[in-house]
ModelCIF file with pLDDT and N, C-alpha, C, O atoms, coordinates in Angstrom:
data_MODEL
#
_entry.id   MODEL 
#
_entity.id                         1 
_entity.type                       polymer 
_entity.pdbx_number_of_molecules   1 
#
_entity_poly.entity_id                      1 
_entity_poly.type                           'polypeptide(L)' 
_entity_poly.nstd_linkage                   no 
_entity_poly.nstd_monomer                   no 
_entity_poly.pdbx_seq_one_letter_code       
;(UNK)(UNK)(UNK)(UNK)(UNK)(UNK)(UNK)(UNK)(UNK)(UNK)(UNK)(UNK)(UNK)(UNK)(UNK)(UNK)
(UNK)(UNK)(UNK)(UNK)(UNK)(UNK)(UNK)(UNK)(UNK)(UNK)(UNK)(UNK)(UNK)(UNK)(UNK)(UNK)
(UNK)(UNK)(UNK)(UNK)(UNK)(UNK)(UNK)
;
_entity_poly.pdbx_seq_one_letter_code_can   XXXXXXXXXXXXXXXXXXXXXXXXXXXXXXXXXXXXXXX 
_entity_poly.pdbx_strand_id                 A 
#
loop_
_entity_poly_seq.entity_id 
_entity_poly_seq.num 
_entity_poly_seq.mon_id 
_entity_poly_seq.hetero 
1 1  UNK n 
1 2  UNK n 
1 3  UNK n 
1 4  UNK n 
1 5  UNK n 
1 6  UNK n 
1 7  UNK n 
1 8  UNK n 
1 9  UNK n 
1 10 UNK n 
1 11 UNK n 
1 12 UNK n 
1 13 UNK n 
1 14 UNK n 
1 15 UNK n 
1 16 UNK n 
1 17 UNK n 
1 18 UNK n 
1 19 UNK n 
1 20 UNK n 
1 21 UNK n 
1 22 UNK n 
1 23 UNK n 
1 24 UNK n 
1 25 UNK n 
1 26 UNK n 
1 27 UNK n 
1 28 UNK n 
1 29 UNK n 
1 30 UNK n 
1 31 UNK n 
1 32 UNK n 
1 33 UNK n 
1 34 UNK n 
1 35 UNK n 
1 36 UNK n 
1 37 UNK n 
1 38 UNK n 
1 39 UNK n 
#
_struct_asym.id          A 
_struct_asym.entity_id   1 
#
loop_
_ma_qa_metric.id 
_ma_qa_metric.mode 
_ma_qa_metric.name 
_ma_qa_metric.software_group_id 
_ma_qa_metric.type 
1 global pLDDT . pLDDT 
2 local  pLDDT . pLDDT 
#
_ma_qa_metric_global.metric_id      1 
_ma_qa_metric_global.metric_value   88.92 
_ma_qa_metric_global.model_id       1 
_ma_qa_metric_global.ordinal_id     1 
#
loop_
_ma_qa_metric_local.label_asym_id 
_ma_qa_metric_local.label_comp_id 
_ma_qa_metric_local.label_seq_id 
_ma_qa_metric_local.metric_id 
_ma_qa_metric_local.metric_value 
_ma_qa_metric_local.model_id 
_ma_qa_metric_local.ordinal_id 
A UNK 1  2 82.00 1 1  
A UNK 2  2 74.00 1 2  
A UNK 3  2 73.00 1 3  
A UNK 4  2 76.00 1 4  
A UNK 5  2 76.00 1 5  
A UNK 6  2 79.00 1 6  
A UNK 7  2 79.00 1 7  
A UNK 8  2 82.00 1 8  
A UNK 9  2 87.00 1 9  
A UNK 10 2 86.00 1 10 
A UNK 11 2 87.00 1 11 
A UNK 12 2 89.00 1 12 
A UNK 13 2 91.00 1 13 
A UNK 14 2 90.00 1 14 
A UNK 15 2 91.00 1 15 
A UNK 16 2 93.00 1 16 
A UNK 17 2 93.00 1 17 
A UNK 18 2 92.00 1 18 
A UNK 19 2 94.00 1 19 
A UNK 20 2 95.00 1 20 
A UNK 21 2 93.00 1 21 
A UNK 22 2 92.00 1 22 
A UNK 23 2 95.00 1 23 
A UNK 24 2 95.00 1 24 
A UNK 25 2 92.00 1 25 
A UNK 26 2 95.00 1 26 
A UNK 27 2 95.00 1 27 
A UNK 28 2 93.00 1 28 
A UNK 29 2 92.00 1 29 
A UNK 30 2 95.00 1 30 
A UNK 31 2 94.00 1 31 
A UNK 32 2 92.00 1 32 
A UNK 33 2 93.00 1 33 
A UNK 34 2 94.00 1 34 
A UNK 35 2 91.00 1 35 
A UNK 36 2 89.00 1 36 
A UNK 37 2 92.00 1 37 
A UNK 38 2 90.00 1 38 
A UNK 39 2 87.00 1 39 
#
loop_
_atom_site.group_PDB 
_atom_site.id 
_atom_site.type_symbol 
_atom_site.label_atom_id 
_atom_site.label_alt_id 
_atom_site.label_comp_id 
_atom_site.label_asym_id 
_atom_site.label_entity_id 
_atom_site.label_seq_id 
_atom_site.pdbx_PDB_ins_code 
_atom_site.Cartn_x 
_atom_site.Cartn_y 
_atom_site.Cartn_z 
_atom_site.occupancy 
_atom_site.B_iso_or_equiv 
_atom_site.pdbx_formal_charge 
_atom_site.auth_seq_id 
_atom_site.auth_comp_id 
_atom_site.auth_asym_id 
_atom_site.auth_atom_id 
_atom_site.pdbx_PDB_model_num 
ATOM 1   N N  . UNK A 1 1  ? 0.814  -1.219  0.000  1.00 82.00 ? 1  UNK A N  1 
ATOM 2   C CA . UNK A 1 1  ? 0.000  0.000   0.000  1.00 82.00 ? 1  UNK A CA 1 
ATOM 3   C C  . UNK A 1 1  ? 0.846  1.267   0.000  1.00 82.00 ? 1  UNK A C  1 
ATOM 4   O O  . UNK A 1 1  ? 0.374  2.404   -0.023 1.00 82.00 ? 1  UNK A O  1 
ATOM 5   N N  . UNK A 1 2  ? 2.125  0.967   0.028  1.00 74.00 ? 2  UNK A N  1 
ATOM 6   C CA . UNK A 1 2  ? 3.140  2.098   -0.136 1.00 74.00 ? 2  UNK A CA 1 
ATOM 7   C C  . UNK A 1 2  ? 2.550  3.716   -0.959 1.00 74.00 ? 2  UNK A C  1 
ATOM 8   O O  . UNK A 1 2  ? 2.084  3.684   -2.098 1.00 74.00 ? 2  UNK A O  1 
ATOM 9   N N  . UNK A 1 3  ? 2.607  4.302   -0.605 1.00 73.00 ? 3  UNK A N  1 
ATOM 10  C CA . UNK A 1 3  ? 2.208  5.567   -1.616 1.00 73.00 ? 3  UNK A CA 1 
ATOM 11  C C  . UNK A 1 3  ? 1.068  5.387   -2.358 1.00 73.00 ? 3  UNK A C  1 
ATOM 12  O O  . UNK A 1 3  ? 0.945  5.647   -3.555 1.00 73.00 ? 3  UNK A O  1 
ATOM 13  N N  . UNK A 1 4  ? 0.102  4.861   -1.497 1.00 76.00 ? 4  UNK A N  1 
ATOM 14  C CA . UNK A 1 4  ? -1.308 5.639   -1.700 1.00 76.00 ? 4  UNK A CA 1 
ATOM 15  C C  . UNK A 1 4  ? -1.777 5.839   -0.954 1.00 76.00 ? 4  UNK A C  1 
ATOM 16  O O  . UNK A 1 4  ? -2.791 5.156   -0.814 1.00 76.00 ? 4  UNK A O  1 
ATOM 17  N N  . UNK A 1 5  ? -1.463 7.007   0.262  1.00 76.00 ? 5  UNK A N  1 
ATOM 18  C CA . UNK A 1 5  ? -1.926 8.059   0.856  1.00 76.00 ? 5  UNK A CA 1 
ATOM 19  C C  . UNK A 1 5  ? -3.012 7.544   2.021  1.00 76.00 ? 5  UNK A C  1 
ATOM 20  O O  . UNK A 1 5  ? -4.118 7.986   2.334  1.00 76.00 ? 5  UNK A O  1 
ATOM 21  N N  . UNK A 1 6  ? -2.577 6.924   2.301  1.00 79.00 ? 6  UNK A N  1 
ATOM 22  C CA . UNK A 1 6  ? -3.534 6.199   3.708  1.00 79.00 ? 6  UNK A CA 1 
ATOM 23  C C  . UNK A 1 6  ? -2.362 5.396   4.789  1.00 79.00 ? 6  UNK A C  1 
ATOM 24  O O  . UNK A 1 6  ? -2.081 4.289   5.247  1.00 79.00 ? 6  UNK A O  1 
ATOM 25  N N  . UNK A 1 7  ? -1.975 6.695   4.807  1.00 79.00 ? 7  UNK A N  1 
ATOM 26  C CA . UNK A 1 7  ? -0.497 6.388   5.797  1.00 79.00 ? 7  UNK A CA 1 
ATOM 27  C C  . UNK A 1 7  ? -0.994 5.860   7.389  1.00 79.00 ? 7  UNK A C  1 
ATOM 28  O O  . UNK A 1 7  ? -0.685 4.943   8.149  1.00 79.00 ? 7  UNK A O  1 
ATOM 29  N N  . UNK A 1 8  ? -1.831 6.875   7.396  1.00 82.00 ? 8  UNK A N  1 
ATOM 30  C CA . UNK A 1 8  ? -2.598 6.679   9.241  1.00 82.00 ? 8  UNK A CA 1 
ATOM 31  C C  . UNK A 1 8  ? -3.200 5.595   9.469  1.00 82.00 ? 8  UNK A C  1 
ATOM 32  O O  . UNK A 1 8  ? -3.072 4.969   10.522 1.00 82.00 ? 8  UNK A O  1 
ATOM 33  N N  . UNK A 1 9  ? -3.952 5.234   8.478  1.00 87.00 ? 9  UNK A N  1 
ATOM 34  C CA . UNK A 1 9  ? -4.425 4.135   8.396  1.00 87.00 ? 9  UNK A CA 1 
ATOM 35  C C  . UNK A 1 9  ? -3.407 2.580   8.586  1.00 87.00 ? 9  UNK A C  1 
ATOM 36  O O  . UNK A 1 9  ? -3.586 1.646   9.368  1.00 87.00 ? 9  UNK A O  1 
ATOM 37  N N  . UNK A 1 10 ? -2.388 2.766   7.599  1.00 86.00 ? 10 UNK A N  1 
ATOM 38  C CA . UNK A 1 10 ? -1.567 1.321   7.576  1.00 86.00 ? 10 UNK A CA 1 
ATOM 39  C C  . UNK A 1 10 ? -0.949 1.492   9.150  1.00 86.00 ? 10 UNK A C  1 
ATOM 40  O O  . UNK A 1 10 ? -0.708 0.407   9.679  1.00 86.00 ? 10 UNK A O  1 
ATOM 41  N N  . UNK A 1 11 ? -0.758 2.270   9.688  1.00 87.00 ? 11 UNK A N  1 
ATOM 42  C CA . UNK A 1 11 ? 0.425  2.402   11.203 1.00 87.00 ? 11 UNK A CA 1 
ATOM 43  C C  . UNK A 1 11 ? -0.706 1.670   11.637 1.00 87.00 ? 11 UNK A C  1 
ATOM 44  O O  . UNK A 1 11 ? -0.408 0.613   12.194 1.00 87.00 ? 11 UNK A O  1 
ATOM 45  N N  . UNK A 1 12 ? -2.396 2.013   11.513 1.00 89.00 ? 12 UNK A N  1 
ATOM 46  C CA . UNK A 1 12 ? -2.761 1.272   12.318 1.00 89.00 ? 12 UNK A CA 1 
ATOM 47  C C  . UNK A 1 12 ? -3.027 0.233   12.312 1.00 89.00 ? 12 UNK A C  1 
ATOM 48  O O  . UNK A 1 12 ? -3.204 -0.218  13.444 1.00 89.00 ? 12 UNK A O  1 
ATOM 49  N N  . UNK A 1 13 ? -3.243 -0.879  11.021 1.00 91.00 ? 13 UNK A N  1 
ATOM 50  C CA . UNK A 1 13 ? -3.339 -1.691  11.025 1.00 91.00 ? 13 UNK A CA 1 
ATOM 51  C C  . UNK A 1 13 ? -1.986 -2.454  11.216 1.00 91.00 ? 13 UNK A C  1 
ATOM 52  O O  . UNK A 1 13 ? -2.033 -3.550  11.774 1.00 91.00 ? 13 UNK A O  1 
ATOM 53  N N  . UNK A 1 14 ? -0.951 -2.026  10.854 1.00 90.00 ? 14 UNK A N  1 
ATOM 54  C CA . UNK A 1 14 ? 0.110  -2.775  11.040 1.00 90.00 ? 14 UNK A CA 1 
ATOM 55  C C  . UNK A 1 14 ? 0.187  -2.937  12.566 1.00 90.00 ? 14 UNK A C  1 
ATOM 56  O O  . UNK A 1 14 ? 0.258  -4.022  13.143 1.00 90.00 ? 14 UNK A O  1 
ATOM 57  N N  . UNK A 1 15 ? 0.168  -1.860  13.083 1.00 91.00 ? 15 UNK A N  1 
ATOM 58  C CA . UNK A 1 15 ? -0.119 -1.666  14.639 1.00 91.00 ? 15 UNK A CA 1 
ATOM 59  C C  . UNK A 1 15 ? -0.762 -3.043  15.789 1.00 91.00 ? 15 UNK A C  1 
ATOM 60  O O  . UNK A 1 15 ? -0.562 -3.489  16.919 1.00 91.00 ? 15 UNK A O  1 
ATOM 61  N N  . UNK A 1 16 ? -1.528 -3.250  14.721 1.00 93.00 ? 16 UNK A N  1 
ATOM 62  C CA . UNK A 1 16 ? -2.507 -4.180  15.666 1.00 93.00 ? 16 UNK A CA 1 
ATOM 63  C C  . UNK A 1 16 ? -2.070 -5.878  14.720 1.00 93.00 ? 16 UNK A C  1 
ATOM 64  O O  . UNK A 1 16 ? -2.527 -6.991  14.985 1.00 93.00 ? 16 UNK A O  1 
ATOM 65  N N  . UNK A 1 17 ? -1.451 -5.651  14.040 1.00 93.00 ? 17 UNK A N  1 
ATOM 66  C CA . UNK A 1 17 ? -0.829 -7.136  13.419 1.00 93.00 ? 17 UNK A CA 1 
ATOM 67  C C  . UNK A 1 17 ? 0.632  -6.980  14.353 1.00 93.00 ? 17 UNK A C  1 
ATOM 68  O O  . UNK A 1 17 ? 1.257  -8.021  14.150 1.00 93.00 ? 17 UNK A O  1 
ATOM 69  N N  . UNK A 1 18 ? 1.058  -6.492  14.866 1.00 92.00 ? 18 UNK A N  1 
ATOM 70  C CA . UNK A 1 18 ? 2.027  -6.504  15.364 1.00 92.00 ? 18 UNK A CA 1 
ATOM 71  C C  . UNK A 1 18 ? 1.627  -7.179  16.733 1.00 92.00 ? 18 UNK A C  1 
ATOM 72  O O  . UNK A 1 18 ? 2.172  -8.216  17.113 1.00 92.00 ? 18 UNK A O  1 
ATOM 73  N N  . UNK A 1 19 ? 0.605  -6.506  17.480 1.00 94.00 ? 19 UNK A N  1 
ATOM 74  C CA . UNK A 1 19 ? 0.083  -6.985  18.480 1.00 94.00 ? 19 UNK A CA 1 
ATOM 75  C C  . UNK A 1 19 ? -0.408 -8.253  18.583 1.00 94.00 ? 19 UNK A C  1 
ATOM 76  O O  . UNK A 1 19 ? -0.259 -8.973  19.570 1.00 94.00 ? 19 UNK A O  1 
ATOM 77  N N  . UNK A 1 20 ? -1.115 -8.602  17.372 1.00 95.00 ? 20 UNK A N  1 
ATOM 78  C CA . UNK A 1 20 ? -1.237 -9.968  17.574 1.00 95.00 ? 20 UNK A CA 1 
ATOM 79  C C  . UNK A 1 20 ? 0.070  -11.144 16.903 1.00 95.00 ? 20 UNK A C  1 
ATOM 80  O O  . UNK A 1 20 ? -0.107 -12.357 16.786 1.00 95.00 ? 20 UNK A O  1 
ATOM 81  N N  . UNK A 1 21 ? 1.369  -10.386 16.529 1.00 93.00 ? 21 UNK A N  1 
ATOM 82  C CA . UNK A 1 21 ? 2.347  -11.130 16.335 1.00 93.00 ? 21 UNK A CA 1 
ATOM 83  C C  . UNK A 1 21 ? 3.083  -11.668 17.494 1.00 93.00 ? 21 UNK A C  1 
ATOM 84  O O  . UNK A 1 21 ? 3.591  -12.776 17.660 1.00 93.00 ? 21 UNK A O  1 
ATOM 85  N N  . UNK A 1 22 ? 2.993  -10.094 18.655 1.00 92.00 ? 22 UNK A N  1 
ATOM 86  C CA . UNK A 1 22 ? 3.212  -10.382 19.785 1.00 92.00 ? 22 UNK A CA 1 
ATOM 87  C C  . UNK A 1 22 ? 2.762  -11.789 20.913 1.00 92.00 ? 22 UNK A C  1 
ATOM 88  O O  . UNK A 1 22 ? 3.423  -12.547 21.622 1.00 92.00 ? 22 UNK A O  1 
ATOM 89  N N  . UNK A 1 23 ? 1.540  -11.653 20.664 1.00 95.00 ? 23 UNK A N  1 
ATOM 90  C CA . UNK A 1 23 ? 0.657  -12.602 21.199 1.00 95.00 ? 23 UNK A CA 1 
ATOM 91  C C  . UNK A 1 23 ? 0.912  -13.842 21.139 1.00 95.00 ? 23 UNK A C  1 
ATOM 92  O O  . UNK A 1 23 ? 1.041  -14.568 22.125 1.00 95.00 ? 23 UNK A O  1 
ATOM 93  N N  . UNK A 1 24 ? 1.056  -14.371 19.363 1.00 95.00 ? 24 UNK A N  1 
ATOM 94  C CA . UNK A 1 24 ? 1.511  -15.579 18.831 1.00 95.00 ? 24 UNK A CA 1 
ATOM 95  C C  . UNK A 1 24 ? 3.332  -15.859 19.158 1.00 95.00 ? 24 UNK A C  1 
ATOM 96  O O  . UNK A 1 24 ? 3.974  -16.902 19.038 1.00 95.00 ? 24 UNK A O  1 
ATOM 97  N N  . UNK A 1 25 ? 3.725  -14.667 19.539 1.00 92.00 ? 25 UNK A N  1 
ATOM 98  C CA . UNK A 1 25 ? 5.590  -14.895 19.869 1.00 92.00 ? 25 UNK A CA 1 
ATOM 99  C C  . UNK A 1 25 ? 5.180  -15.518 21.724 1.00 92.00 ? 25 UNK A C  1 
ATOM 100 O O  . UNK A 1 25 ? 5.809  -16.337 22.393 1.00 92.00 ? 25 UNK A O  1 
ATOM 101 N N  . UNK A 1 26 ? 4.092  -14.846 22.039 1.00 95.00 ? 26 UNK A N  1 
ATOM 102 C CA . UNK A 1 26 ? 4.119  -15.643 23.384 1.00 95.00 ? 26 UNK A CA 1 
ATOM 103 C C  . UNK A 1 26 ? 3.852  -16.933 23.738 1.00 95.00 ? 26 UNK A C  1 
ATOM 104 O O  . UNK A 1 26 ? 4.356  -17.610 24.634 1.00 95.00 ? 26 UNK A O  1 
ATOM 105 N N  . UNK A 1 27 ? 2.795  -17.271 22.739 1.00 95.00 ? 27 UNK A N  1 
ATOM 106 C CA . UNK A 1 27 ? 2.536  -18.786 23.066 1.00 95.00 ? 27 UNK A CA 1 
ATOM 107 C C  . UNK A 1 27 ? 3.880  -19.287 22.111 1.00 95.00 ? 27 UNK A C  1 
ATOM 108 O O  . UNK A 1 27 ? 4.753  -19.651 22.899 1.00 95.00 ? 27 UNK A O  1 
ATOM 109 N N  . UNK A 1 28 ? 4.107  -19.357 21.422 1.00 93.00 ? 28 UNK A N  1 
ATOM 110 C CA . UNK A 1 28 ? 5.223  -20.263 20.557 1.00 93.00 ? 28 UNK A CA 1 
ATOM 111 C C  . UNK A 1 28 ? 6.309  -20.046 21.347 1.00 93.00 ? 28 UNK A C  1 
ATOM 112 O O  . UNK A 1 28 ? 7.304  -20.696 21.028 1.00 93.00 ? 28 UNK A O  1 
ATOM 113 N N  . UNK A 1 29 ? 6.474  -18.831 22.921 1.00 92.00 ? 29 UNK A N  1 
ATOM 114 C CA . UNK A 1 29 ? 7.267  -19.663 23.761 1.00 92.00 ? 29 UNK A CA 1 
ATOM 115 C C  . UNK A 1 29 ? 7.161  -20.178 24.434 1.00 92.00 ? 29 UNK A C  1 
ATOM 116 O O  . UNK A 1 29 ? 7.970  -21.053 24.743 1.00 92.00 ? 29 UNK A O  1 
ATOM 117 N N  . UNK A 1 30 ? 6.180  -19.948 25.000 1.00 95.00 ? 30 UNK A N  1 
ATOM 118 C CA . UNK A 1 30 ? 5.277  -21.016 26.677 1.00 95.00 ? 30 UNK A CA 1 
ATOM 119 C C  . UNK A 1 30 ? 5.573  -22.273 25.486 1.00 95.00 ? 30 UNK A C  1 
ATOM 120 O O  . UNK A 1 30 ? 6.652  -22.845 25.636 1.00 95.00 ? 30 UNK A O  1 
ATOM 121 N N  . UNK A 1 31 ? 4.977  -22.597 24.686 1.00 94.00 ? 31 UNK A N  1 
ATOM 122 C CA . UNK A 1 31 ? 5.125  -24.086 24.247 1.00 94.00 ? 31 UNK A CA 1 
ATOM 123 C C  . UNK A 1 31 ? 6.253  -24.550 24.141 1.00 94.00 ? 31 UNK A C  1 
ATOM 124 O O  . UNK A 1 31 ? 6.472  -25.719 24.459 1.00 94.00 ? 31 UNK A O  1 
ATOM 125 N N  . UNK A 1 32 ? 7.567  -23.441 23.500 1.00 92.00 ? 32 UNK A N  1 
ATOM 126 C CA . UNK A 1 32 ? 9.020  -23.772 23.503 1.00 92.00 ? 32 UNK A CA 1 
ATOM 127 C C  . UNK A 1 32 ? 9.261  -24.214 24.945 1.00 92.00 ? 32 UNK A C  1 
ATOM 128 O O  . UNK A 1 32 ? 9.360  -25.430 25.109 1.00 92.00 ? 32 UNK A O  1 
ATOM 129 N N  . UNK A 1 33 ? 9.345  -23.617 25.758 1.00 93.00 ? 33 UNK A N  1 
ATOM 130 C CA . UNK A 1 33 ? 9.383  -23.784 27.231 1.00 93.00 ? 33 UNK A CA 1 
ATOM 131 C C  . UNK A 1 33 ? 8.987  -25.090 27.616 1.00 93.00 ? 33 UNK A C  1 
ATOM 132 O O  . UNK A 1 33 ? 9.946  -25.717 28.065 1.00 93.00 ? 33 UNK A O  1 
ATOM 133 N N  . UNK A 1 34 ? 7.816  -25.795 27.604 1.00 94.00 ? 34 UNK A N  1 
ATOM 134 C CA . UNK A 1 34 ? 7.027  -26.689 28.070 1.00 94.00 ? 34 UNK A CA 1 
ATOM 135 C C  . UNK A 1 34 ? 7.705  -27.476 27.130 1.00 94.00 ? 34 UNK A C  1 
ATOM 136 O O  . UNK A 1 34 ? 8.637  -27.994 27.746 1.00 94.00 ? 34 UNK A O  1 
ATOM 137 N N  . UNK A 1 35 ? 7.720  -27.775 26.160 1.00 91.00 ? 35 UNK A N  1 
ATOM 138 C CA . UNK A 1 35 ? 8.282  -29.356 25.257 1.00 91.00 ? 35 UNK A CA 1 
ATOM 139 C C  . UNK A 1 35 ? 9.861  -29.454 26.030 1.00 91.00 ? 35 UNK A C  1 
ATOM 140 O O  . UNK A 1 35 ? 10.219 -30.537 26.494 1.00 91.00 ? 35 UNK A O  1 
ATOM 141 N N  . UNK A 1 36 ? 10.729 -28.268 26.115 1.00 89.00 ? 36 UNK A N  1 
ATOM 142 C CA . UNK A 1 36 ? 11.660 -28.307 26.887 1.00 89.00 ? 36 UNK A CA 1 
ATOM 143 C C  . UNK A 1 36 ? 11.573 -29.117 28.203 1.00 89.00 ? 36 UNK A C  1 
ATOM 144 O O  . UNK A 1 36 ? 12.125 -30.082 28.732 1.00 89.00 ? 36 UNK A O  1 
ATOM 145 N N  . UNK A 1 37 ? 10.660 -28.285 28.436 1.00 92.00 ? 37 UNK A N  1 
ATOM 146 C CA . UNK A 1 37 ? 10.738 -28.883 30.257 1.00 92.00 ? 37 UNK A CA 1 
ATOM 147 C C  . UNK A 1 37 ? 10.253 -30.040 30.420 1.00 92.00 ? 37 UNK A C  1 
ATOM 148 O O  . UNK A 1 37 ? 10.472 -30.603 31.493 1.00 92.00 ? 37 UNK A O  1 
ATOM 149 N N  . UNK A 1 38 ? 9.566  -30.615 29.525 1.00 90.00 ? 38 UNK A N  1 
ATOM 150 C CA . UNK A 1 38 ? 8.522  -31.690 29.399 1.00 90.00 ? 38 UNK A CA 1 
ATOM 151 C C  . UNK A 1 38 ? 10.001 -32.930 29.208 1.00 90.00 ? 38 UNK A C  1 
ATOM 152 O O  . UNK A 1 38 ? 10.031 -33.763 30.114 1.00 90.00 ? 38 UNK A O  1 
ATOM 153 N N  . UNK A 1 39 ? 10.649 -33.003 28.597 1.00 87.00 ? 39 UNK A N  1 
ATOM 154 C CA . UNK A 1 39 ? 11.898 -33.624 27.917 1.00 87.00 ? 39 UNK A CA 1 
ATOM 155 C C  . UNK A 1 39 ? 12.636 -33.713 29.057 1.00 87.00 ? 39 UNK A C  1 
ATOM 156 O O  . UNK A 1 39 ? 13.777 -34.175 29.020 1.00 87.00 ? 39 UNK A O  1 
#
């Protein structure tokens, strides 16, 4: 969407894909963690 003028817009959606990238980086470590500890 580069340079078509809906700049405010992409921060925010990227914004909130970030947040839920966050989310998914947390469980994919609790699970890293647990198969670890599980072993």
């Amino acid at each position: 969407v580069s340079g078509k003028d809906f700049k405010p817009q992409t921060v925010t959606i990227a914004s909130r894909m970030t947040l839920v990238g966050l989310l998914l980086l947390f469980c994919t470590m609790v699970m890293v963690f647990l198969l670890i500890l599980r072993v």
